[in-house]
Structures are given as C-alpha cells and as structure tokens.
Protein backbone atom coordinates (compact mmCIF):
# COMPACT_ATOMS: atom_id res chain seq x y z
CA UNK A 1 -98.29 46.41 37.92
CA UNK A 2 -99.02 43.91 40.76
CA UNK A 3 -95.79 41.37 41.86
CA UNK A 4 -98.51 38.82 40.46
CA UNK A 5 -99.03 40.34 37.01
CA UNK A 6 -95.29 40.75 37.08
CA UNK A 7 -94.80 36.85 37.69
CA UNK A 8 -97.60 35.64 35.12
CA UNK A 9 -95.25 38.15 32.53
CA UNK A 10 -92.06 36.32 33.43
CA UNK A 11 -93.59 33.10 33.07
CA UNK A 12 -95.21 34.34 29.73
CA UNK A 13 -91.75 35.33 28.62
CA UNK A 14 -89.98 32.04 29.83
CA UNK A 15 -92.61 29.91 27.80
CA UNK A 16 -92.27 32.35 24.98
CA UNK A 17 -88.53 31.84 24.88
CA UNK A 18 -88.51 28.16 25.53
CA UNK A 19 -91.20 27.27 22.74
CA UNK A 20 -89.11 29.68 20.32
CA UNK A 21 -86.36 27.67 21.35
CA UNK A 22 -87.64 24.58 21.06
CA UNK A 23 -88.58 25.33 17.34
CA UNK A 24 -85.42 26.80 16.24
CA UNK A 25 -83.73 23.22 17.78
CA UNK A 26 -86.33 21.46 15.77
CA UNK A 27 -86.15 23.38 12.36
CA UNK A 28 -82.13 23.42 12.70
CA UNK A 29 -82.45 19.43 13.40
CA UNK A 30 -85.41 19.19 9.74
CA UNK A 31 -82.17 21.39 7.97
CA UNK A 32 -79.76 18.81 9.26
CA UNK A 33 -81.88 15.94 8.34
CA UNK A 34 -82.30 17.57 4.47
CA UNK A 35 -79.25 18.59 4.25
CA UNK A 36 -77.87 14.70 4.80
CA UNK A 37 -80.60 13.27 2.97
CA UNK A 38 -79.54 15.29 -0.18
CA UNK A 39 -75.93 14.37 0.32
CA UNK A 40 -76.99 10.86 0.64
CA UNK A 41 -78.92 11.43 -2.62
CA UNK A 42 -75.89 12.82 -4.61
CA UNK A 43 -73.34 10.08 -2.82
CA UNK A 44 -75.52 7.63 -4.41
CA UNK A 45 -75.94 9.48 -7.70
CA UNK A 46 -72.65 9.86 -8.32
CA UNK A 47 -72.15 6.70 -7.62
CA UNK A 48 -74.36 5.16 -9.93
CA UNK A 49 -73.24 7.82 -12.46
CA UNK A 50 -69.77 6.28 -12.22
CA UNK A 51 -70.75 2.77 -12.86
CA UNK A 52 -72.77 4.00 -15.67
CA UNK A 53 -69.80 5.63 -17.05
CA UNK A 54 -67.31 2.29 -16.39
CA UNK A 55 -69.88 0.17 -17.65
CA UNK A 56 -69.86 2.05 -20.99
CA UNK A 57 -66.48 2.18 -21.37
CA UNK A 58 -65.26 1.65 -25.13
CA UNK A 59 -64.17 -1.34 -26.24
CA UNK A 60 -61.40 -0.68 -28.98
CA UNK A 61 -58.47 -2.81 -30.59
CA UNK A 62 -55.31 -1.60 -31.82
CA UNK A 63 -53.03 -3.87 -33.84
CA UNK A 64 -49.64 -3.18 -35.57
CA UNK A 65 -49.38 -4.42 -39.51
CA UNK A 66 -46.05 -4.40 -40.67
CA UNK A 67 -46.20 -5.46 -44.15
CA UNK A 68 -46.80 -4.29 -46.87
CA UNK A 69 -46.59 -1.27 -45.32
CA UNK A 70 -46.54 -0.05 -41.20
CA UNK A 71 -49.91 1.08 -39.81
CA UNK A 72 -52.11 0.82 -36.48
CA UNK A 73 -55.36 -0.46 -37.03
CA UNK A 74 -58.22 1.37 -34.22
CA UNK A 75 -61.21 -0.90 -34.29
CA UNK A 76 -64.45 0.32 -31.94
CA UNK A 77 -66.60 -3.04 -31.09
CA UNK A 78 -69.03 -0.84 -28.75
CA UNK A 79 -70.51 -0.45 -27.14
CA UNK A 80 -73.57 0.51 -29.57
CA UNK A 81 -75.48 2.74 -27.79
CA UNK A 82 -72.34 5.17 -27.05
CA UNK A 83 -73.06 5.86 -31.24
CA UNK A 84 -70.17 7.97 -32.94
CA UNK A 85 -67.05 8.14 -30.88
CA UNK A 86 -63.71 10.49 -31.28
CA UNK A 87 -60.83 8.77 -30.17
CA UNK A 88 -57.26 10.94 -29.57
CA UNK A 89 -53.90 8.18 -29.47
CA UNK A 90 -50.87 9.04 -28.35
CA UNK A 91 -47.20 7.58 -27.83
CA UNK A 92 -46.63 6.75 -24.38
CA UNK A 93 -43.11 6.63 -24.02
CA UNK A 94 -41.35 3.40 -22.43
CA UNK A 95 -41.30 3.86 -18.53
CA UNK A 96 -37.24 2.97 -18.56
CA UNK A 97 -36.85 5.07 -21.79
CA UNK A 98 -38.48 8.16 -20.36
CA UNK A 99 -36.11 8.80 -17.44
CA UNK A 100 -32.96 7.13 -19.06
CA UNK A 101 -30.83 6.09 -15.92
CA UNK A 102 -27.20 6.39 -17.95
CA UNK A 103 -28.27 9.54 -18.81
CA UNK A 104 -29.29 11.36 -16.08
CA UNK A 105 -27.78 14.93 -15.52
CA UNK A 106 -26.20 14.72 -19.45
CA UNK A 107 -30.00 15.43 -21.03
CA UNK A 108 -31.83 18.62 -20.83
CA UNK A 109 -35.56 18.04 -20.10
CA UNK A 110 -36.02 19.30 -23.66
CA UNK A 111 -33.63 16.67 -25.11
CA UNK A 112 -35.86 13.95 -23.32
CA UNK A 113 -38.90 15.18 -24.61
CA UNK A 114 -38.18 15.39 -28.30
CA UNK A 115 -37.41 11.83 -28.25
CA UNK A 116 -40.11 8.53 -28.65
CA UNK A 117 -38.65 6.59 -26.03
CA UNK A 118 -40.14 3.32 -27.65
CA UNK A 119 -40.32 0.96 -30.80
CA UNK A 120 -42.83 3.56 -33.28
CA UNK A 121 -44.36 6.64 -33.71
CA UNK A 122 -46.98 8.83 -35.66
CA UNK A 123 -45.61 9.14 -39.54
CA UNK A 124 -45.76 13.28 -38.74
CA UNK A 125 -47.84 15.05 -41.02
CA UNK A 126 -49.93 12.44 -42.15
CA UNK A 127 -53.11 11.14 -40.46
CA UNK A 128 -52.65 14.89 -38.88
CA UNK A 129 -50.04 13.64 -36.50
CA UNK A 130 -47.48 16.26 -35.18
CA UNK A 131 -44.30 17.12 -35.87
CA UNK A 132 -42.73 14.73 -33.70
CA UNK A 133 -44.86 11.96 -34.21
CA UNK A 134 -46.53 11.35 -30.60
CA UNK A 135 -49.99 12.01 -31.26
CA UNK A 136 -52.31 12.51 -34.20
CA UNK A 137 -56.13 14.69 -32.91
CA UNK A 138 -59.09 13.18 -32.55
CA UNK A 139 -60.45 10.90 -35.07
CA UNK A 140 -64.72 9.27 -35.39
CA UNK A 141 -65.43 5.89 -35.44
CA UNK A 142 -68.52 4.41 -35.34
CA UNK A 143 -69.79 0.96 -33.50
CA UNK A 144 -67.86 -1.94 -35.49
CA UNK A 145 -65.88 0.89 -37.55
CA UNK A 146 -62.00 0.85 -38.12
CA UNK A 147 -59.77 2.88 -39.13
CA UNK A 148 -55.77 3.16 -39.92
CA UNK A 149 -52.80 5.15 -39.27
CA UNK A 150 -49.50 5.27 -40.17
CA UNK A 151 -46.47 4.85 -38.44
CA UNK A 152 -42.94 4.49 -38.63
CA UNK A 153 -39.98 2.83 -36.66
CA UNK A 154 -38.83 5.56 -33.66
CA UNK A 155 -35.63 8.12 -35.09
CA UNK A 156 -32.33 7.23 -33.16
CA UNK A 157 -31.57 9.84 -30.87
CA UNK A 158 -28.93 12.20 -31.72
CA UNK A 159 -26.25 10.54 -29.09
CA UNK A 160 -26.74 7.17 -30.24
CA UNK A 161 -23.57 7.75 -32.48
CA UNK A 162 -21.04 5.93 -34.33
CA UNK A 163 -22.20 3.35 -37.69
CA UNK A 164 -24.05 1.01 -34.90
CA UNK A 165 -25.82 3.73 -33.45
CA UNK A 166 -29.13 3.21 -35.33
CA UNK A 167 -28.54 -0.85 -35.22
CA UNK A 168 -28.37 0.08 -30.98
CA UNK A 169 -31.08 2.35 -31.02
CA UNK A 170 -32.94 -0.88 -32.54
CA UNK A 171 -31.96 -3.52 -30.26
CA UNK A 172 -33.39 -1.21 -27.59
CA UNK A 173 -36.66 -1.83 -28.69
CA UNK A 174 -36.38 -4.51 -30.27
CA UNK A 175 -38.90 -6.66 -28.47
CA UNK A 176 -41.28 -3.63 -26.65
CA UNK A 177 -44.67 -3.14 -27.50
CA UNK A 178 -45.83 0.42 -28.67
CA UNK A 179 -47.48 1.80 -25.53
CA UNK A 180 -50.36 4.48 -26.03
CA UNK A 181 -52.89 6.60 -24.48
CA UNK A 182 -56.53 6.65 -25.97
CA UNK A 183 -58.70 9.19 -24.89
CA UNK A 184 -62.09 8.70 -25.89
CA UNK A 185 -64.97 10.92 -26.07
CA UNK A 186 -68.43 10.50 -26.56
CA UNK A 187 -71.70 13.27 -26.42
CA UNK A 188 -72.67 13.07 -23.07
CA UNK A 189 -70.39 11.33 -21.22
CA UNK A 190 -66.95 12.13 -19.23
CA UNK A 191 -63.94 10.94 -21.17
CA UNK A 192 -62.36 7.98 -21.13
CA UNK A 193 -58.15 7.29 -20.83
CA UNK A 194 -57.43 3.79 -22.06
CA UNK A 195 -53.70 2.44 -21.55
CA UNK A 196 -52.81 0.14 -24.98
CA UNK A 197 -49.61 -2.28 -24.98
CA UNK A 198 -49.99 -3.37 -28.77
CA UNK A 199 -47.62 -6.25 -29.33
CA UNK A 200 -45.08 -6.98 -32.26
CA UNK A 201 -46.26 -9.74 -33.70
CA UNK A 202 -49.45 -8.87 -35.15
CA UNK A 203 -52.24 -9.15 -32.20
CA UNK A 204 -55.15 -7.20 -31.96
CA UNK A 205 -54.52 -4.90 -28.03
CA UNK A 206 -57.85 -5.06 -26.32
CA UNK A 207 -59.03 -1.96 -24.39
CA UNK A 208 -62.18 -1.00 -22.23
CA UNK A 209 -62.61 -5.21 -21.61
C-alpha cells in the first residue's frame, strides 16, 4: 500500500471515529434529555397526586356526650366522592402525661404504656376496642353517616394511692381534651392521619378542614 492510500485510510479512520463519536455524544445528550424530561413528568405527577390527596382529605367530627351515658360521636361530612370510608381512632396520650417528669427513672417503659395518660378511653371490649382501651379497629361510614362509641373516664394508675388517689388522678385531667389519632382509609387513595382535640363541654372537633 502506497504512503497515499495509507493517509486517505487514516483519514477514513479519523472521520470514522469522530462521526461515531459525535453520535454517541449526541444519543448520550437525547438519554439525558429523556431521562430529565420523565423526572420532570413524575416531579409534577406526584405533585399533583399530593394535592389531589390533601384536597380530599376527610372531613370528620368527633364530639364527647356525657349524659345519659359517655360516648364519642364520629360524623363523616365528605367529602362525597371519597364514598364509604373506614376510619381507625385511637387514644393519643397527653404529651406531659406520656413522659411523666416526677416519674422518670421510677416507671418501667411497660408501666407507662399500660396507662391512658389523659381524661377517657375505649370502654374495652365493646365497640371492639382492646383490652386497654386505646383503640377500637376500623369502623365504615358513609358521606353524612355517624356513628358512636363508648367510652369511659381513664383508670387511676396503680401509684396514685391513698383514698384521694382517684379524686388526684381526676384533677389531672380535669380540664384536657381527649386527644386522638384517626386514620382514615379510603379505596384508592393513601391514608389519611388526622390529629382530634375533642373538648369537654360538648363541641363537635373538626378534622380534615
């Protein structure tokens, strides 16, 4: 092979190489550009998704009646199109109450769990609540449907001793409303965890507003 065919191969090679080159840049760059596009795409999916999701967030109340006898009324106002919804409550216990300062280092962790650290709880074994009293399973309501559940004041805990123990135990609570968690679950949506302070005196606790 002549020096010239020799030259017109390198050159053949060089443009070979750089036009190979120049595609691999260029498909690597179209990947890129996909590849952000479709993140883009789910960033603003999700995004939507989630004020899709807040935007249906149920609307229940919870209300304490006292007399004759103590329940929690669960009312679902909507929204409509959510259709049948199972709502799980629990007892959320008192945020002082459930790490009791004066009694730090004298309580085993199981001690502090077996006590309702607020006002009520769950009657157990009725409504399906548990043996404690700090949750009953999920129950259906439909839009504009209520339901009930009974409860009872919160049992003294064992060291509340002495014939004022129970009248202490009382006073403690005396004025706190019954804190719960609602999870809420509906077909074909994410749950939703709804904080509830339902007061003392009667008033409906609004949740999902």
């Amino acid at each position: 092979m002549s020096n010239v065919d020799t030259s017109i191969a390198a050159v053949s090679a060089l443009l070979s190489a750089g036009a190979a080159l120049a595609a691999w840049r260029a498909s690597r760059q179209a990947n890129e550009a996909a590849t952000k596009a479709n993140e883009t795409a789910a960033a603003v999916a999700r995004i939507e998704q989630e004020r899709w999701h807040r935007e249906l967030t149920p609307q229940l109340r919870i209300k304490l009646q006292a007399e004759p006898h103590e329940r929690l009324y669960v009312r679902f106002d909507g929204p409509a199109k959510l259709g049948e919804l199972h709502v799980e409550l629990r007892i959320q216990d008192d945020f002082d109450g459930s790490r009791p300062p004066h009694l730090v280092g004298t309580l085993t962790p199981e001690q502090v769990a077996d006590v309702i650290w607020g006002p009520y709880r769950f009657r157990p074994g009725v409504d399906d609540a548990d043996a404690l009293g700090r949750a009953v399973p999920a129950f259906s309501l439909l839009p504009g449907g209520r339901t009930r559940l009974a409860v009872d004041p919160s049992p003294r805990p064992s060291w509340y001793e002495g014939t004022d123990g129970e009248q202490r135990w009382r006073d403690r609570y005396r004025t706190s409303p019954i804190r719960l968690w609602a999870v809420c679950t509906a077909p074909e949506h994410e749950p939703w965890k709804l904080a509830f302070a339902v007061p003392r005196d009667g008033g409906w606790a609004l949740g999902g507003a």
